[in-house]
PDB file of N, CA and C in Angstrom:
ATOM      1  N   UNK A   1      48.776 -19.984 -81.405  1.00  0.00           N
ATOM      2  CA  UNK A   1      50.201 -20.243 -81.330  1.00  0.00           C
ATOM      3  C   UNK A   1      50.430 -21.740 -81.534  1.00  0.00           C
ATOM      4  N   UNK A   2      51.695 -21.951 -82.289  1.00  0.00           N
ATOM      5  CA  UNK A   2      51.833 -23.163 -82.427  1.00  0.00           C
ATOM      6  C   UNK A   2      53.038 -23.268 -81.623  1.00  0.00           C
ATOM      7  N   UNK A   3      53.976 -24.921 -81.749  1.00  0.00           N
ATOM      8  CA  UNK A   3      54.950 -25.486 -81.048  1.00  0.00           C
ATOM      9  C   UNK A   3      55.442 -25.299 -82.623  1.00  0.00           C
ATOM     10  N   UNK A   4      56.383 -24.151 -83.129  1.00  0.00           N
ATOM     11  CA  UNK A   4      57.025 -23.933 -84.156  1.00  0.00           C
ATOM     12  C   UNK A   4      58.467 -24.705 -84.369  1.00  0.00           C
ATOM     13  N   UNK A   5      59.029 -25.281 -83.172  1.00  0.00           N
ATOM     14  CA  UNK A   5      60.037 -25.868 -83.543  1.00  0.00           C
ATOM     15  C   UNK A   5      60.085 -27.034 -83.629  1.00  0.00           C
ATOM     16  N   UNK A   6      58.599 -27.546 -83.816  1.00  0.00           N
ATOM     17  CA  UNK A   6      58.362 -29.373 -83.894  1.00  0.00           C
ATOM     18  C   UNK A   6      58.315 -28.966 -85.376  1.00  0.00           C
ATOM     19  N   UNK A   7      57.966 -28.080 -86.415  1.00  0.00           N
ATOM     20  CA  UNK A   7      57.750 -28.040 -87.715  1.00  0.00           C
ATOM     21  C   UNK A   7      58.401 -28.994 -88.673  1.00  0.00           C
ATOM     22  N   UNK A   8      57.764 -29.222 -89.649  1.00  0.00           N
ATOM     23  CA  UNK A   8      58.658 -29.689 -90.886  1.00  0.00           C
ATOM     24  C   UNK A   8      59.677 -30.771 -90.383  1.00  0.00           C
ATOM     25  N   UNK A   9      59.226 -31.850 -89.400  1.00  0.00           N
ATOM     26  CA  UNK A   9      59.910 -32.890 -88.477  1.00  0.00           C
ATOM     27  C   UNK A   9      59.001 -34.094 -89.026  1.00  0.00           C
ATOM     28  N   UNK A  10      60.022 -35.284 -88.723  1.00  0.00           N
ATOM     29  CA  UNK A  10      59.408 -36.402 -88.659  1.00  0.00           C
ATOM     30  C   UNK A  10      59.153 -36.859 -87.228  1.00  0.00           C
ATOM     31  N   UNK A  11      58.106 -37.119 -86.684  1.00  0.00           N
ATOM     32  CA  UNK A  11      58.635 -37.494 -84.726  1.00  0.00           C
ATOM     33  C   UNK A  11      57.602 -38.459 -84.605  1.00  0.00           C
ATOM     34  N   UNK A  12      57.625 -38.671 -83.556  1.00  0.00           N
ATOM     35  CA  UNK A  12      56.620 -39.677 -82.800  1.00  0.00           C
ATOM     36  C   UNK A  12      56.151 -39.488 -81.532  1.00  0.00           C
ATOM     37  N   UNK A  13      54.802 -39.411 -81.915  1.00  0.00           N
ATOM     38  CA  UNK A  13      53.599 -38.494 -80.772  1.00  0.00           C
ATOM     39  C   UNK A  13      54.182 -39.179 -79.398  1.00  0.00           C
ATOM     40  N   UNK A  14      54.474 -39.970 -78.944  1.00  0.00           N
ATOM     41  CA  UNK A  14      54.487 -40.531 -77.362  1.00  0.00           C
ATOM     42  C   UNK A  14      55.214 -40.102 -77.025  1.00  0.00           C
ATOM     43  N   UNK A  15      56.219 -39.610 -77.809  1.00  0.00           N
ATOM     44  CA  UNK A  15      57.697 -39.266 -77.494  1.00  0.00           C
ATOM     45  C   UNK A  15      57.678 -38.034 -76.846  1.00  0.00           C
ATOM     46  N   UNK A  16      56.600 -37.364 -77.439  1.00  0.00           N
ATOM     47  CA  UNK A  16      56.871 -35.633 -77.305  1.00  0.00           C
ATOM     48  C   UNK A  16      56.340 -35.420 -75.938  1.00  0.00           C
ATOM     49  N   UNK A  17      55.862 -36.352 -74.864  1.00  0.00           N
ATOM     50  CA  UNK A  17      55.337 -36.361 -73.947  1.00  0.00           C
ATOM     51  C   UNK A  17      55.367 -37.310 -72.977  1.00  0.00           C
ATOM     52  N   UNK A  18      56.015 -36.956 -71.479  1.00  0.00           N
ATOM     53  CA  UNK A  18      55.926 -38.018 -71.035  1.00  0.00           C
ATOM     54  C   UNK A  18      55.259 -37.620 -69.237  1.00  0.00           C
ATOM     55  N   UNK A  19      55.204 -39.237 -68.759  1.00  0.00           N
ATOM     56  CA  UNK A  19      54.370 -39.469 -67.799  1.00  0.00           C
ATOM     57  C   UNK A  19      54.682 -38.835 -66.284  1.00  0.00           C
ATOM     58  N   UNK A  20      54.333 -38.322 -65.837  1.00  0.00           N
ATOM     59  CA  UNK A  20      54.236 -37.649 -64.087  1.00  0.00           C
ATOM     60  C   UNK A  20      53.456 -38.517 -63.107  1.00  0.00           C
ATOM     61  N   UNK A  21      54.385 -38.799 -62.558  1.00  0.00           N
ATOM     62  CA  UNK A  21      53.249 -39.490 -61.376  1.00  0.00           C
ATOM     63  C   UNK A  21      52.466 -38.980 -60.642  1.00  0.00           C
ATOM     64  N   UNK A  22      51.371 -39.048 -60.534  1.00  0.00           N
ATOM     65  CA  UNK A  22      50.251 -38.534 -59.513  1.00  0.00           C
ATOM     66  C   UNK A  22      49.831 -37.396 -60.343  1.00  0.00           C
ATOM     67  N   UNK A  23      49.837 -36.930 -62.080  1.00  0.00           N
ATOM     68  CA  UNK A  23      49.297 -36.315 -62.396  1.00  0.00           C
ATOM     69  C   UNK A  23      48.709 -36.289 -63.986  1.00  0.00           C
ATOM     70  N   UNK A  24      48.507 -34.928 -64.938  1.00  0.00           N
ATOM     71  CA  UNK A  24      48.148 -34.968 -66.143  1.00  0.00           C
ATOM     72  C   UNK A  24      48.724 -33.842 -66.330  1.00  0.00           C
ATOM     73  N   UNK A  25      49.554 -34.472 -67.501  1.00  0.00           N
ATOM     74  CA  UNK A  25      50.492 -33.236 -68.263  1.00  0.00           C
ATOM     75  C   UNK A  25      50.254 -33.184 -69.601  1.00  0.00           C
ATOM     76  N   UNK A  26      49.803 -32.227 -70.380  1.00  0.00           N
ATOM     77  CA  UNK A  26      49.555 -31.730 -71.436  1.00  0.00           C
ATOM     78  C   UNK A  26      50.809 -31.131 -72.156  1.00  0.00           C
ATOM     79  N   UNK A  27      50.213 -30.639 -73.459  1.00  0.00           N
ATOM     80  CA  UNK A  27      51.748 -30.272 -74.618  1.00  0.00           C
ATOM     81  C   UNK A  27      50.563 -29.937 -75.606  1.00  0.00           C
ATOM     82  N   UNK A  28      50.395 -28.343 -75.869  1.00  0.00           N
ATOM     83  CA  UNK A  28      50.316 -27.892 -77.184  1.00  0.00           C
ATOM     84  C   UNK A  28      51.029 -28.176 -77.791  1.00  0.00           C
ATOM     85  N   UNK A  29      50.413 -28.638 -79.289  1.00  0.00           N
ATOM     86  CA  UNK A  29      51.245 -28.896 -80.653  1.00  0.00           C
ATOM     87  C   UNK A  29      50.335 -27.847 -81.692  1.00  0.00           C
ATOM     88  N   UNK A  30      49.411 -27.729 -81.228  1.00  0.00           N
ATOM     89  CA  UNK A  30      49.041 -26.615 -82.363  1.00  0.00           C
ATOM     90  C   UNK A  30      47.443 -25.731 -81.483  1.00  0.00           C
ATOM     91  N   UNK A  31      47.901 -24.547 -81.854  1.00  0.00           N
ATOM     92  CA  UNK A  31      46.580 -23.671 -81.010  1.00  0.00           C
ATOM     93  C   UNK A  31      46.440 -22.568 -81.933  1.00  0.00           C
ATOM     94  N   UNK A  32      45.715 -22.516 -82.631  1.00  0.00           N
ATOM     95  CA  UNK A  32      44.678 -21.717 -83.576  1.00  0.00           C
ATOM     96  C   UNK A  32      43.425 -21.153 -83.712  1.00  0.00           C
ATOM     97  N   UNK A  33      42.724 -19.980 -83.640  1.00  0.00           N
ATOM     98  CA  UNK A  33      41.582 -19.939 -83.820  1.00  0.00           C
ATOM     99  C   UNK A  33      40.463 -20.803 -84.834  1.00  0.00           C
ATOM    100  N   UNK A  34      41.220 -21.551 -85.779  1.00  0.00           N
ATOM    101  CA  UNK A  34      40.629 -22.789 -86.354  1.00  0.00           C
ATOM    102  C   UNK A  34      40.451 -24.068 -85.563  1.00  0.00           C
ATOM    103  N   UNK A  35      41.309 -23.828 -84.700  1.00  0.00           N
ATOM    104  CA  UNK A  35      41.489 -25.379 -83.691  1.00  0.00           C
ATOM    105  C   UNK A  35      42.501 -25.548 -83.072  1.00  0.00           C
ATOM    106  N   UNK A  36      42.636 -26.399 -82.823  1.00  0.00           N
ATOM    107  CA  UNK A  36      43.949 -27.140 -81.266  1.00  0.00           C
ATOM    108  C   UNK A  36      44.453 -28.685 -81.447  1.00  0.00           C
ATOM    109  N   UNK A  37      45.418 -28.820 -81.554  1.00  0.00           N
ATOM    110  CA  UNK A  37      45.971 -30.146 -81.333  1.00  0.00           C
ATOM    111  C   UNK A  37      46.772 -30.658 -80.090  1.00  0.00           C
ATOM    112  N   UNK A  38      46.276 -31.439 -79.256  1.00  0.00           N
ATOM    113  CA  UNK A  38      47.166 -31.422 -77.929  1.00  0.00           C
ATOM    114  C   UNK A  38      47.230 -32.747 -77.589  1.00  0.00           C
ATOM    115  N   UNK A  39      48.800 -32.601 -77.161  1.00  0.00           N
ATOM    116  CA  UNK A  39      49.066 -34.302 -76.361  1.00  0.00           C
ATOM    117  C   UNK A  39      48.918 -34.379 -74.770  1.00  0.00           C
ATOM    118  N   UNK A  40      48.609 -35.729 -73.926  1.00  0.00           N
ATOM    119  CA  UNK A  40      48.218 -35.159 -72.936  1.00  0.00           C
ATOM    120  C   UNK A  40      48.456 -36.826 -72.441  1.00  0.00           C
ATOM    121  N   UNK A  41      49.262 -37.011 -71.425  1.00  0.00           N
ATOM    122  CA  UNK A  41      49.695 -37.953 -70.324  1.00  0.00           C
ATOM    123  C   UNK A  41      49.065 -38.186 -69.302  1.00  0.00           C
ATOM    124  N   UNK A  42      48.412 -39.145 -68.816  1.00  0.00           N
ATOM    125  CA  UNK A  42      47.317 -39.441 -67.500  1.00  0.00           C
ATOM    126  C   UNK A  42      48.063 -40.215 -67.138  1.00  0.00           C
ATOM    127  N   UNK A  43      48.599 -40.174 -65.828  1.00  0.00           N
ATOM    128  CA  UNK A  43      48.923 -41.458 -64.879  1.00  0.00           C
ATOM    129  C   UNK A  43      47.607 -41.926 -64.211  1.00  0.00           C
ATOM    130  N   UNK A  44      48.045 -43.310 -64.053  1.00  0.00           N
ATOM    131  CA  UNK A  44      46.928 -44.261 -63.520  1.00  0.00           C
ATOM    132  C   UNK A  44      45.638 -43.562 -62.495  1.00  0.00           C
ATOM    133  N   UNK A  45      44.675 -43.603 -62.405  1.00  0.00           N
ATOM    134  CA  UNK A  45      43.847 -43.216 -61.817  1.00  0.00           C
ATOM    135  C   UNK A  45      44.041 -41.695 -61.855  1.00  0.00           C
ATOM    136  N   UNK A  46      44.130 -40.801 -62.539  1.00  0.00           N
ATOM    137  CA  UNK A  46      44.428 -39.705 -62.897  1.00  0.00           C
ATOM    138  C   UNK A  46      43.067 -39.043 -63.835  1.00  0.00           C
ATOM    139  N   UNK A  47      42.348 -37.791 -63.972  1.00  0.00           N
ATOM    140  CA  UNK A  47      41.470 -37.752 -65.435  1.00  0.00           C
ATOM    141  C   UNK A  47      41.264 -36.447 -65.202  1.00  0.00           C
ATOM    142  N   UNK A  48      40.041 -36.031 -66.101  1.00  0.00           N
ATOM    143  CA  UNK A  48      39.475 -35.162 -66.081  1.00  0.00           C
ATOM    144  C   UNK A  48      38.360 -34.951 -65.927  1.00  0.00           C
ATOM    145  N   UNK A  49      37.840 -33.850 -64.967  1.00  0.00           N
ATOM    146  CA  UNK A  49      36.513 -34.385 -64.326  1.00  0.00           C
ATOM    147  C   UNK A  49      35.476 -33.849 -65.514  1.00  0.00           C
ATOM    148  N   UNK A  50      33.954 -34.064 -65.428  1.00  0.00           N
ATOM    149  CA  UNK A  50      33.154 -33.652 -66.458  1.00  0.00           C
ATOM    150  C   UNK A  50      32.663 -32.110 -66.651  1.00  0.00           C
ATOM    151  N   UNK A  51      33.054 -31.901 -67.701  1.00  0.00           N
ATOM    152  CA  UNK A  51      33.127 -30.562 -68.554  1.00  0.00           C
ATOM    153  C   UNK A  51      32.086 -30.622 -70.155  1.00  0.00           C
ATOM    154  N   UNK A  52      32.009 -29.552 -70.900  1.00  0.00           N
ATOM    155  CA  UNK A  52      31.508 -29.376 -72.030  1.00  0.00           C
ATOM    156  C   UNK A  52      32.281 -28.476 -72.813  1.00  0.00           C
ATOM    157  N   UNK A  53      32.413 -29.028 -74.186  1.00  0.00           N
ATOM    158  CA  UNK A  53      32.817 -27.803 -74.687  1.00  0.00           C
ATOM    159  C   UNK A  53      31.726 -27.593 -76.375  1.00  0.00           C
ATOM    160  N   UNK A  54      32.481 -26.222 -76.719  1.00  0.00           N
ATOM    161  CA  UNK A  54      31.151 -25.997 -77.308  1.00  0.00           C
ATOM    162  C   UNK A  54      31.574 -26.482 -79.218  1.00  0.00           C
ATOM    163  N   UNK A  55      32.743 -27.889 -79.021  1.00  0.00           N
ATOM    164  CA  UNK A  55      32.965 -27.788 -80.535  1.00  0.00           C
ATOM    165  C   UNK A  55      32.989 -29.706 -80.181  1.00  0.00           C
ATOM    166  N   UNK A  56      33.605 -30.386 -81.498  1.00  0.00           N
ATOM    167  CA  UNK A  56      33.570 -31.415 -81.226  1.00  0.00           C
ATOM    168  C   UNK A  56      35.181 -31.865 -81.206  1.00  0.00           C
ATOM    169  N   UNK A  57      35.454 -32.539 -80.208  1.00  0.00           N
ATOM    170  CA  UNK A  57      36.911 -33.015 -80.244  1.00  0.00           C
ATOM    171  C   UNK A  57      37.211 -34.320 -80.887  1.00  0.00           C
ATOM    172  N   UNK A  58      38.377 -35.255 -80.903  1.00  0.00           N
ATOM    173  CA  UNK A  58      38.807 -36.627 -81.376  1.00  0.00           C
ATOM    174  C   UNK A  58      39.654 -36.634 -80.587  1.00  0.00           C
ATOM    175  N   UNK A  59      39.217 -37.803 -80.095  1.00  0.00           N
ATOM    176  CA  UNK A  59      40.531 -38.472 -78.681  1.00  0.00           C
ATOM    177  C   UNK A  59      41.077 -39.723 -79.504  1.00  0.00           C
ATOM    178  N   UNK A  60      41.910 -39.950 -79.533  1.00  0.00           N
ATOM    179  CA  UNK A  60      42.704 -40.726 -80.449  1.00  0.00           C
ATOM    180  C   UNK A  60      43.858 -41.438 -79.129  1.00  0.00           C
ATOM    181  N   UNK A  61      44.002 -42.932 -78.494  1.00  0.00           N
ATOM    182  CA  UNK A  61      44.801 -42.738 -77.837  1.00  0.00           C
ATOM    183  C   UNK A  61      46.195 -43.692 -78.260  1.00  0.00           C
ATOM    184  N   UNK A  62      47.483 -43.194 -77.947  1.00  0.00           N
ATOM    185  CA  UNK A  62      48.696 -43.322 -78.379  1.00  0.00           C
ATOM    186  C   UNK A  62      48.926 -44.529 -77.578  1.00  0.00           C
ATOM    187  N   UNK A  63      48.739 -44.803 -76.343  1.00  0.00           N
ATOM    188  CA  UNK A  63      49.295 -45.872 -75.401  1.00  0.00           C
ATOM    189  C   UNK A  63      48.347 -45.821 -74.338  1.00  0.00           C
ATOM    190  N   UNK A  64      48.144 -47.136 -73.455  1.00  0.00           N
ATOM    191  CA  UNK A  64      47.598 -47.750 -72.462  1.00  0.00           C
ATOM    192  C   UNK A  64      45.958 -47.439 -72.336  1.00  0.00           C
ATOM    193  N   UNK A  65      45.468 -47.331 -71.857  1.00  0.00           N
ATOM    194  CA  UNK A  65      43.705 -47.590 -71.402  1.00  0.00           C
ATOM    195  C   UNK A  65      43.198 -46.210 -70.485  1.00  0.00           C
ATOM    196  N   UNK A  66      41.457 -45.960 -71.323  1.00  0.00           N
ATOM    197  CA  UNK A  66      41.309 -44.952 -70.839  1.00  0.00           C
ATOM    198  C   UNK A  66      39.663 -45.242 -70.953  1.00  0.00           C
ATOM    199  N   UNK A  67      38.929 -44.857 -69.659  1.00  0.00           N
ATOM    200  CA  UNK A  67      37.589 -44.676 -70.070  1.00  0.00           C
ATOM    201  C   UNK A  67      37.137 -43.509 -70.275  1.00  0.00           C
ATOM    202  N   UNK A  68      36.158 -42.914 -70.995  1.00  0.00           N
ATOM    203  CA  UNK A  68      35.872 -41.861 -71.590  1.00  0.00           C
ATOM    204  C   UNK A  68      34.002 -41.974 -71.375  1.00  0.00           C
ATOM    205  N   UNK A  69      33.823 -40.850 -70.457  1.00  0.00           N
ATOM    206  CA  UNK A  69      31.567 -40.672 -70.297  1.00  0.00           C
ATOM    207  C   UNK A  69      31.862 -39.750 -71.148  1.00  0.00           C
ATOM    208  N   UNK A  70      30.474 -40.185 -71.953  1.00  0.00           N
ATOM    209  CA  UNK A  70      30.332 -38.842 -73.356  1.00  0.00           C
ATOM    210  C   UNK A  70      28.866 -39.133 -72.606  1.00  0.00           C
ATOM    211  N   UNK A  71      28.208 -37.840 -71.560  1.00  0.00           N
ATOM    212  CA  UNK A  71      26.599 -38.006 -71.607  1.00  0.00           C
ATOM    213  C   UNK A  71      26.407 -39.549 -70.476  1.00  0.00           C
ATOM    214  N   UNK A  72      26.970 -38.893 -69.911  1.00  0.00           N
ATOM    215  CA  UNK A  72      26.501 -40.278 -68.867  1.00  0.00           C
ATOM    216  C   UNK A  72      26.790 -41.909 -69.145  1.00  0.00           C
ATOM    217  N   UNK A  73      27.551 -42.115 -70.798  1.00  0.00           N
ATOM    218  CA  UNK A  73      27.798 -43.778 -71.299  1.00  0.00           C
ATOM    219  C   UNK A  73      29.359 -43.754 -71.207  1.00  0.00           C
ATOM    220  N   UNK A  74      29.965 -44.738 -70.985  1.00  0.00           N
ATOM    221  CA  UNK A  74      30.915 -45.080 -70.099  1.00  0.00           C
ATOM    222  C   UNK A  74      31.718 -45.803 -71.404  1.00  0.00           C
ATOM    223  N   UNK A  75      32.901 -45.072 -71.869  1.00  0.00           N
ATOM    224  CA  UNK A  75      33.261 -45.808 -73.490  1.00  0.00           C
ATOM    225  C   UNK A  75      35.149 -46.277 -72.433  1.00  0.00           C
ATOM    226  N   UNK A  76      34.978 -47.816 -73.392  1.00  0.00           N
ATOM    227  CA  UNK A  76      36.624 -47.844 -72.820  1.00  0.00           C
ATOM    228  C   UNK A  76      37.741 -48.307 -73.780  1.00  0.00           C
ATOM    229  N   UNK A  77      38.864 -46.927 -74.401  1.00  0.00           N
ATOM    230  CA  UNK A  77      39.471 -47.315 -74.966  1.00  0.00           C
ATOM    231  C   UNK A  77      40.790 -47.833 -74.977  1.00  0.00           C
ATOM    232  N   UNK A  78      41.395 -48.560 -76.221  1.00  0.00           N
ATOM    233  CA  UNK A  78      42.723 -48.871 -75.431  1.00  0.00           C
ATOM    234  C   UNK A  78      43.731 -47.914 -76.634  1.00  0.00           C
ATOM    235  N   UNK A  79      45.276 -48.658 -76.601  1.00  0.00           N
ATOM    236  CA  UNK A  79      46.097 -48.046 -77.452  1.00  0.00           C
ATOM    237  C   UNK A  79      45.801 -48.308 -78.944  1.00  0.00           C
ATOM    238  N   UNK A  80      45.541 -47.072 -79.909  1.00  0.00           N
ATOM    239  CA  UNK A  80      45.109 -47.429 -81.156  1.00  0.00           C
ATOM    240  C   UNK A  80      43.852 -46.950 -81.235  1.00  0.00           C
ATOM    241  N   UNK A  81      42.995 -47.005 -80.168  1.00  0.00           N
ATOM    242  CA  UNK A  81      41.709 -46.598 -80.536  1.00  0.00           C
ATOM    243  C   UNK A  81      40.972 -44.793 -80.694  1.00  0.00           C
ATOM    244  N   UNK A  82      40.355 -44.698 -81.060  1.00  0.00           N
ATOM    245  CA  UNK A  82      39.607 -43.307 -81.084  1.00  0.00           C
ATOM    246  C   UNK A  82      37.954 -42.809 -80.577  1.00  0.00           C
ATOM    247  N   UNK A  83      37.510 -41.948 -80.265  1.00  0.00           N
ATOM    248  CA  UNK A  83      36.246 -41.543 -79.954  1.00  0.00           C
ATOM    249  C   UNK A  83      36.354 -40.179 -80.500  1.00  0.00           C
ATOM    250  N   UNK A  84      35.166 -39.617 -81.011  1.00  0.00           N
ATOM    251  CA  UNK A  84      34.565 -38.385 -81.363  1.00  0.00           C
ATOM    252  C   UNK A  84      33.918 -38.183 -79.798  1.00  0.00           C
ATOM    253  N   UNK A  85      34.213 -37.203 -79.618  1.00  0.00           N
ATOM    254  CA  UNK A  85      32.851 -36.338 -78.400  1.00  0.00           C
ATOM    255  C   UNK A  85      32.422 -35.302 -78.822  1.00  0.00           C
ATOM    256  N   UNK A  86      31.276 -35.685 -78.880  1.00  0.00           N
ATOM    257  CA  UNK A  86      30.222 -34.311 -79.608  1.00  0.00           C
ATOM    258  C   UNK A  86      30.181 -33.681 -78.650  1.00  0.00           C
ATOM    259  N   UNK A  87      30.511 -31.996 -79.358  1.00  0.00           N
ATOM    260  CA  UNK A  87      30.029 -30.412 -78.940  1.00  0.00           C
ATOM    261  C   UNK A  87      29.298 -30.528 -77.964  1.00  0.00           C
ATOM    262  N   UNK A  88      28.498 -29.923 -76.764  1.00  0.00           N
ATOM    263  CA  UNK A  88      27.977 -29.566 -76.144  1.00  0.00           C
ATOM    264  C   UNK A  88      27.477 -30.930 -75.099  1.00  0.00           C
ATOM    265  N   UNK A  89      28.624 -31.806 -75.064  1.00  0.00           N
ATOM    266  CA  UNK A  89      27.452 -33.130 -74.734  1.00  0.00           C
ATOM    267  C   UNK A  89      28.648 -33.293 -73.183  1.00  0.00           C
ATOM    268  N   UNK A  90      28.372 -33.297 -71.804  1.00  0.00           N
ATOM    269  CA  UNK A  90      29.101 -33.274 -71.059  1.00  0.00           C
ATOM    270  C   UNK A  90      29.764 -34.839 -70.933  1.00  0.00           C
ATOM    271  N   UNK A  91      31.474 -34.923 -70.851  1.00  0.00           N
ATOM    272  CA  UNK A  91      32.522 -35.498 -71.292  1.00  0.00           C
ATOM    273  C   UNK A  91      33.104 -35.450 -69.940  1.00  0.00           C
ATOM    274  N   UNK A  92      33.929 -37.093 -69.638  1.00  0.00           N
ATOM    275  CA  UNK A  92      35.025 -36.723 -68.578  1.00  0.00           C
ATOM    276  C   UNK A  92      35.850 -37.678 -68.906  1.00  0.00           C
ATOM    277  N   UNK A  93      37.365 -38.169 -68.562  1.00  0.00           N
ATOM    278  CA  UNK A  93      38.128 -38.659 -69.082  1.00  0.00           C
ATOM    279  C   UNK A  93      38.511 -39.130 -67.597  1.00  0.00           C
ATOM    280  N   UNK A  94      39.273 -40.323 -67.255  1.00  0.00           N
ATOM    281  CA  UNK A  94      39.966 -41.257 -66.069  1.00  0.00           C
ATOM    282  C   UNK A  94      40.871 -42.560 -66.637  1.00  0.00           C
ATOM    283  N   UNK A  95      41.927 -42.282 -66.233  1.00  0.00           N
ATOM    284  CA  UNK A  95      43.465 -43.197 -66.605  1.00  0.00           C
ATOM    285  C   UNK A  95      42.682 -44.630 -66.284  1.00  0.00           C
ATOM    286  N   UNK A  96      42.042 -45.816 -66.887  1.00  0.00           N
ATOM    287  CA  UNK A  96      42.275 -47.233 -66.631  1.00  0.00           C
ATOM    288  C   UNK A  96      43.421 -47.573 -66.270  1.00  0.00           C
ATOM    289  N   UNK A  97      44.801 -47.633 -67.010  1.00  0.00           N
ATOM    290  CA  UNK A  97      46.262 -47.737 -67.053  1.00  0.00           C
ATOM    291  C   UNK A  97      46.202 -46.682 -67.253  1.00  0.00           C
ATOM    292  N   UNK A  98      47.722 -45.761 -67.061  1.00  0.00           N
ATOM    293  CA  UNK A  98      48.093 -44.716 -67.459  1.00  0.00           C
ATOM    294  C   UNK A  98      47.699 -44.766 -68.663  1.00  0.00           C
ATOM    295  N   UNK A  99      47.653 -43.558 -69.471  1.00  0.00           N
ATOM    296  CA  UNK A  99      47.576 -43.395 -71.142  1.00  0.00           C
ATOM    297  C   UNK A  99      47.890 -42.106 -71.871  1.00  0.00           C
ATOM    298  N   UNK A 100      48.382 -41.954 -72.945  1.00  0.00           N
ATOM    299  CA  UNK A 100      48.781 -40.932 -73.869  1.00  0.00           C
ATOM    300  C   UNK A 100      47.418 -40.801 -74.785  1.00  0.00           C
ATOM    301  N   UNK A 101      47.424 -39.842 -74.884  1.00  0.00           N
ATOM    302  CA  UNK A 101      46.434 -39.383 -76.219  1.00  0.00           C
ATOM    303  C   UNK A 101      46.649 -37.860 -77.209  1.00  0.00           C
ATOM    304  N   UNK A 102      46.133 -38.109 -77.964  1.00  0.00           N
ATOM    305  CA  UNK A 102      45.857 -36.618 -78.527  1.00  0.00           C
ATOM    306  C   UNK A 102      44.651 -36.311 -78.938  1.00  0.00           C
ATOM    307  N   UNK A 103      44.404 -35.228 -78.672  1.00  0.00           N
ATOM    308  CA  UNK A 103      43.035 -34.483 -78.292  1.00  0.00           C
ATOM    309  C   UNK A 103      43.416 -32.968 -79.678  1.00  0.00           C
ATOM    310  N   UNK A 104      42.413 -33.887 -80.812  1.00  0.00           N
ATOM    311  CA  UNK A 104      42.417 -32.867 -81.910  1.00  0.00           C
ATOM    312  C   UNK A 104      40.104 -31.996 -81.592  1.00  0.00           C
ATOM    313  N   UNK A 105      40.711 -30.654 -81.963  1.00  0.00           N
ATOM    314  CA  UNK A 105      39.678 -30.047 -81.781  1.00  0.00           C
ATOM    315  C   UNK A 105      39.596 -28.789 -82.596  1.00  0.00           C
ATOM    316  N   UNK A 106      38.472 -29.152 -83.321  1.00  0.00           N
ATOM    317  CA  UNK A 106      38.031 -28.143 -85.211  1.00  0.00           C
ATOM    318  C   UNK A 106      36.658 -27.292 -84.277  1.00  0.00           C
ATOM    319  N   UNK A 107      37.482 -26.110 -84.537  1.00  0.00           N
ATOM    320  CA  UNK A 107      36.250 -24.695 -83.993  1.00  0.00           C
ATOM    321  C   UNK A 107      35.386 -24.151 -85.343  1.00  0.00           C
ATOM    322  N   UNK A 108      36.312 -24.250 -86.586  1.00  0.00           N
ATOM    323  CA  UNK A 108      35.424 -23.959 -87.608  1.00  0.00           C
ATOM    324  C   UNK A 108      35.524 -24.405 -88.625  1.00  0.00           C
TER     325      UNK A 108
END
């Protein structure tokens, strides 16, 4: 399933999502058996604890600071920047500053 009424739009990713205090709020923009595109809001000290999944994602982030363990190494990005996390490699995500991102993910 997609977010069909963002279609055939001009917009701007930060926009389509905004910040909660004391939490992490997500927004499908696209969910396919080919893959997933999702935006996703961390307030400060906010994340996701460590997980695996079995494809490779791109964290791409829209605004403020985020550290990212891919495998136990400790990556820290800011607004503008990107990381690949390889398939099967355990991943966790934690707000430096709050931050926006989008989290694109290719299953086949």
């Amino acid at each position: 399933m997609s977010d069909d009424k963002l279609a055939a739009q001009v917009l701007t990713l930060s926009d389509l999502i905004d910040y909660q205090e004391g939490s992490v709020v997500s927004r499908s923009l696209v969910d396919k058996k080919t893959g997933t595109v999702t935006l996703f809001a961390f307030d400060e000290r906010q994340g996701l604890s460590e997980h695996t999944t079995p494809f490779d994602a791109l964290v791409y982030l829209l605004d403020g600071e985020a550290e990212i363990i891919i495998s136990g190494k400790a990556h820290f990005l800011r607004k503008g920047e990107m990381i690949i996390m390889p398939a099967n490699q355990p991943h966790a995500l934690k707000a430096v500053k709050r931050f926006k991102m989008i989290l694109i993910m290719i299953r086949s």
